[in-house]
N, C-alpha and C. Protein backbone atom coordinates (compact mmCIF):
# COMPACT_ATOMS: atom_id res chain seq x y z
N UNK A 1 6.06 0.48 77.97
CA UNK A 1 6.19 0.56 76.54
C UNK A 1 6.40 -0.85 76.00
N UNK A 2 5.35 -1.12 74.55
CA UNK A 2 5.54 -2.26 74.75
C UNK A 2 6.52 -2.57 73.20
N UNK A 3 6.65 -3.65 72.47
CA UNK A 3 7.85 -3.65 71.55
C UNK A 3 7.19 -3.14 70.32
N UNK A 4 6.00 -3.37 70.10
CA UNK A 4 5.49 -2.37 69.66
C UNK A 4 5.15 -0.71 69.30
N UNK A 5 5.08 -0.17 70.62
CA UNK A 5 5.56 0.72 70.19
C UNK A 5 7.04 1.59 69.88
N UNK A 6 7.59 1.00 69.76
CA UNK A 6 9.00 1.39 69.96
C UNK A 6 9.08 1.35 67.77
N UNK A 7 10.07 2.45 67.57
CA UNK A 7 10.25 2.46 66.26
C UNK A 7 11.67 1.94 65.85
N UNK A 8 11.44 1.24 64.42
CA UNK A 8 12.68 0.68 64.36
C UNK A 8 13.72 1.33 63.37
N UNK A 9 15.10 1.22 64.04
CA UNK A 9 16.39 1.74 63.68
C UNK A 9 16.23 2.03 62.15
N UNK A 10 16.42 2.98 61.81
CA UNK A 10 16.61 2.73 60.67
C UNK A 10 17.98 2.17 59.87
N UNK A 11 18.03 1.31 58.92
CA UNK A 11 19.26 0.30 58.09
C UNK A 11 20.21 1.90 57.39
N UNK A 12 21.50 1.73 57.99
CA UNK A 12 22.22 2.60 57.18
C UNK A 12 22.85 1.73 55.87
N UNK A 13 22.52 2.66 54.60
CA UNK A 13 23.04 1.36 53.38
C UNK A 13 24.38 1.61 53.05
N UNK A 14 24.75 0.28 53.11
CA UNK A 14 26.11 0.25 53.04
C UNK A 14 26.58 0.54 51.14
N UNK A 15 28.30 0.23 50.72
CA UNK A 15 28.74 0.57 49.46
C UNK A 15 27.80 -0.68 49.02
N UNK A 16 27.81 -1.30 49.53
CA UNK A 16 27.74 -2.75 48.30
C UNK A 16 26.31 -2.56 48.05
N UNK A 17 25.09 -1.56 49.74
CA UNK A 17 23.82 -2.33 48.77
C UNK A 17 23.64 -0.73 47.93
N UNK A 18 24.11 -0.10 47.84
CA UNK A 18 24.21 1.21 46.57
C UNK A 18 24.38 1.04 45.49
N UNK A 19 25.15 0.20 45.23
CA UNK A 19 26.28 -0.36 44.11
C UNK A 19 24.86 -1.33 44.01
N UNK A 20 24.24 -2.24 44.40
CA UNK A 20 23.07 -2.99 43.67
C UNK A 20 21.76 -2.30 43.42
N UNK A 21 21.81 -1.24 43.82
CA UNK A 21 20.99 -0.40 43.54
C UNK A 21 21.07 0.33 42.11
N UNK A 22 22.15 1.00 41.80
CA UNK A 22 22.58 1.31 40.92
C UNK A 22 22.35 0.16 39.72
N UNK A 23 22.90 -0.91 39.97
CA UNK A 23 22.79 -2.04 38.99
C UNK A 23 20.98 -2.28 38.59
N UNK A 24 20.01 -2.30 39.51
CA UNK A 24 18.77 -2.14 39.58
C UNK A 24 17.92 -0.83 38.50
N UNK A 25 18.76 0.17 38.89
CA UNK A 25 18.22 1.28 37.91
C UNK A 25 18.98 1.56 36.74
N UNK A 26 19.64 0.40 36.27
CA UNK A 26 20.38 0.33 35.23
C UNK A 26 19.74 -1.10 34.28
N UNK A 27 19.10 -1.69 35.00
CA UNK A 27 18.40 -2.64 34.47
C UNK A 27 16.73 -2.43 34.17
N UNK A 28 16.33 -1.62 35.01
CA UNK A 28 15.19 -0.56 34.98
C UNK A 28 15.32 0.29 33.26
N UNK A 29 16.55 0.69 33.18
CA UNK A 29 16.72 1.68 31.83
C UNK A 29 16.75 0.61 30.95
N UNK A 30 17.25 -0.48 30.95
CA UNK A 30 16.81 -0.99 29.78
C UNK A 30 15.19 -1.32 29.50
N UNK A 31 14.72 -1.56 30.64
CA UNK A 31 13.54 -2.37 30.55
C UNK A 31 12.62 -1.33 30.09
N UNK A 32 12.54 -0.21 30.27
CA UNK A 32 12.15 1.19 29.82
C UNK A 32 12.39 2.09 28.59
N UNK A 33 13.33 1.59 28.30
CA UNK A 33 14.12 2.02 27.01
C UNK A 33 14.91 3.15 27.50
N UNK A 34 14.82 3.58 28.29
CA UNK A 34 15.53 4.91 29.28
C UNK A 34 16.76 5.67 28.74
N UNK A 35 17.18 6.46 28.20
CA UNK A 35 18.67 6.97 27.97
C UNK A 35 19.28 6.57 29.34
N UNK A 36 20.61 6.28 29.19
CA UNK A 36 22.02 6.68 30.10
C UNK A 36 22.99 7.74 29.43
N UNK A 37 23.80 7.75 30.18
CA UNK A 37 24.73 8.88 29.78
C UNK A 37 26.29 8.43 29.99
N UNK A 38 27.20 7.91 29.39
CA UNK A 38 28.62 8.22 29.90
C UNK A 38 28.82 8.85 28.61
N UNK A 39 29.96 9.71 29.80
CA UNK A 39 31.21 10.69 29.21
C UNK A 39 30.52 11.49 28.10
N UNK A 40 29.35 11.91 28.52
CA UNK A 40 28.86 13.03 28.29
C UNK A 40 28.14 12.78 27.29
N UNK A 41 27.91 11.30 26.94
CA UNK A 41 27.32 11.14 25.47
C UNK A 41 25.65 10.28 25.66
N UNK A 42 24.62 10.29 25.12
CA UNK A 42 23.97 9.86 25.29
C UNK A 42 23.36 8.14 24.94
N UNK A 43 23.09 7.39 25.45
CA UNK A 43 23.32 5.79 25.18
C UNK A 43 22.14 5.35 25.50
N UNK A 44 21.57 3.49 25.06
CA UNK A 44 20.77 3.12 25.71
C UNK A 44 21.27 1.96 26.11
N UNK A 45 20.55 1.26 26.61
CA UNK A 45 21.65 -0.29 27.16
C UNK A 45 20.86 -1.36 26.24
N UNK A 46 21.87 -2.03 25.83
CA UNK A 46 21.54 -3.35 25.05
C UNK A 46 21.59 -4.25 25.75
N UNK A 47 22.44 -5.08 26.35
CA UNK A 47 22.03 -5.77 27.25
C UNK A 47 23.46 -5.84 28.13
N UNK A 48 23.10 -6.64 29.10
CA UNK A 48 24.19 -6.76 30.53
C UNK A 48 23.93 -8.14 30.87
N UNK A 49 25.13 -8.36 31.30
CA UNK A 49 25.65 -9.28 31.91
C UNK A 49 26.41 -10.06 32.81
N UNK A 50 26.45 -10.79 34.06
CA UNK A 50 26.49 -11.61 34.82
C UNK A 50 27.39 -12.42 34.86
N UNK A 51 29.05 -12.64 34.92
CA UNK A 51 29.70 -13.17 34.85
C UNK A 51 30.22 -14.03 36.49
N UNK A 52 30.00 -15.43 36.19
CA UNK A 52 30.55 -16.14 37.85
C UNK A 52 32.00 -15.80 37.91
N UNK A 53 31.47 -15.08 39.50
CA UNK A 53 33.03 -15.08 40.09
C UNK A 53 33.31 -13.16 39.76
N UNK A 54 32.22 -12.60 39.16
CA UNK A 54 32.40 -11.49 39.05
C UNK A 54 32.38 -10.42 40.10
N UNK A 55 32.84 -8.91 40.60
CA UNK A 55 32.09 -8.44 41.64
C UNK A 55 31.14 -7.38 40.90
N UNK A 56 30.73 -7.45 39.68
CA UNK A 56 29.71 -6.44 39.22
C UNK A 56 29.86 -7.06 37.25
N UNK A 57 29.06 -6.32 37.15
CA UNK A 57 27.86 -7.06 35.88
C UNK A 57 28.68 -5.92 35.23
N UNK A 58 28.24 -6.84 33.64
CA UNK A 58 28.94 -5.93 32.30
C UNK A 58 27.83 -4.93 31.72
N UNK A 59 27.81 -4.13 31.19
CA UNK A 59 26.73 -3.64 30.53
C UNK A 59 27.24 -2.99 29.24
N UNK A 60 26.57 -3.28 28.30
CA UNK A 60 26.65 -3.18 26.35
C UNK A 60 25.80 -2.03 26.37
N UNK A 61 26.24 -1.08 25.89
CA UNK A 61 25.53 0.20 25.04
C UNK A 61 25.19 -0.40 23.83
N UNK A 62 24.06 0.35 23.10
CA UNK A 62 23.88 0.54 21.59
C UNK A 62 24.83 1.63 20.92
N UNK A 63 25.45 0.89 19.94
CA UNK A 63 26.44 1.89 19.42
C UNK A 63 27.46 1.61 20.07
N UNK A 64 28.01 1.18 20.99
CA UNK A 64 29.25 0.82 21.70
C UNK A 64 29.53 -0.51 21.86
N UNK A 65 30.96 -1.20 21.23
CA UNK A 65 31.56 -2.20 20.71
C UNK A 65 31.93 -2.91 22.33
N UNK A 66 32.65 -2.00 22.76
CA UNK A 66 32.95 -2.74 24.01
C UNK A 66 31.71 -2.06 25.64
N UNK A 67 32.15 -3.04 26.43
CA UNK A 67 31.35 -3.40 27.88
C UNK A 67 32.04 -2.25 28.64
N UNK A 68 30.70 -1.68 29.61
CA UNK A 68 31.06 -0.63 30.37
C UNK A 68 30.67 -1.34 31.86
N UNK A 69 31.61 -0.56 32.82
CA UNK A 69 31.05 -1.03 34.41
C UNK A 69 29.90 -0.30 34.44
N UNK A 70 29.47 -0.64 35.39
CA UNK A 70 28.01 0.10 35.78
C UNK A 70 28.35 1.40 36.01
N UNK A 71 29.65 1.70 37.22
CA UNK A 71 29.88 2.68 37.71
C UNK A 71 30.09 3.89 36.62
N UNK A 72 30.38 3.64 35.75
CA UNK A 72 30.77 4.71 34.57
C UNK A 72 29.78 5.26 34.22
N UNK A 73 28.35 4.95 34.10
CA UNK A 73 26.92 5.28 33.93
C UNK A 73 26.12 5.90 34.63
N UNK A 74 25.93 7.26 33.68
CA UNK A 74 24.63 8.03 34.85
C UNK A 74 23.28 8.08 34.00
N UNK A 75 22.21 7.62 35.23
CA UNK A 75 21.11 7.32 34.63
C UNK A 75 20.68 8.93 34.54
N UNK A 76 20.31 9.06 32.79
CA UNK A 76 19.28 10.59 32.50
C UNK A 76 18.22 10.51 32.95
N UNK A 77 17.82 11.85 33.33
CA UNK A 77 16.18 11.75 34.04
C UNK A 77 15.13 12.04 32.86
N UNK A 78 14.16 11.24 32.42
CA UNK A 78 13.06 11.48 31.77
C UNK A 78 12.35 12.91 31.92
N UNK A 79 12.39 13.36 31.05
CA UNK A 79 11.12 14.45 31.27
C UNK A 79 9.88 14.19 31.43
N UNK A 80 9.22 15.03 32.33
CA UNK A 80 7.34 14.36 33.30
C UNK A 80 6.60 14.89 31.85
C-alpha cells in the first residue's frame, strides 16, 4: 500500500476554529444583506469590527445603539 492510497484523518474542529466560522457566516450576512436574529428579534448587521488584542470581533446591528458578540447571534435561514 502505497501513501497514496491510504485516506487521510479527518481534522476534528476545534472551539476556536467554530467560533471563526461563525464569525465567517456572520460576515457572509452582511455581505448578503441576510437577517440575524438575537433574542428573538430580527436584525441585519451594519458593520463589525476588529479590535487589537481582542479574542473576537464586535458586531453593530441596524437599529441597535450598542455592539453585540458574535456569540449572541443566530444566523436566519433564507427561504429557497
Amino acid at each position: 500500500m502505497s501513501a497514496r492510497d491510504q485516506v487521510p484523518a479527518e481534522r476534528v474542529k476545534t472551539a476556536q476554529d467554530l467560533a471563526d466560522d461563525h464569525d465567517l457566516r456572520i460576515i457572509r450576512a452582511r455581505q448578503r444583506c441576510q437577517a440575524v436574529g438575537i433574542n428573538g428579534a430580527k436584525h441585519f448587521v451594519s458593520t463589525y469590527c476588529h479590535h487589537d488584542g481582542d479574542a473576537e470581533m464586535l458586531i453593530y446591528l441596524k437599529g441597535r445603539a450598542e455592539p453585540v458578540r458574535p456569540c449572541d447571534i443566530t444566523i436566519l435561514e433564507q427561504p429557497t
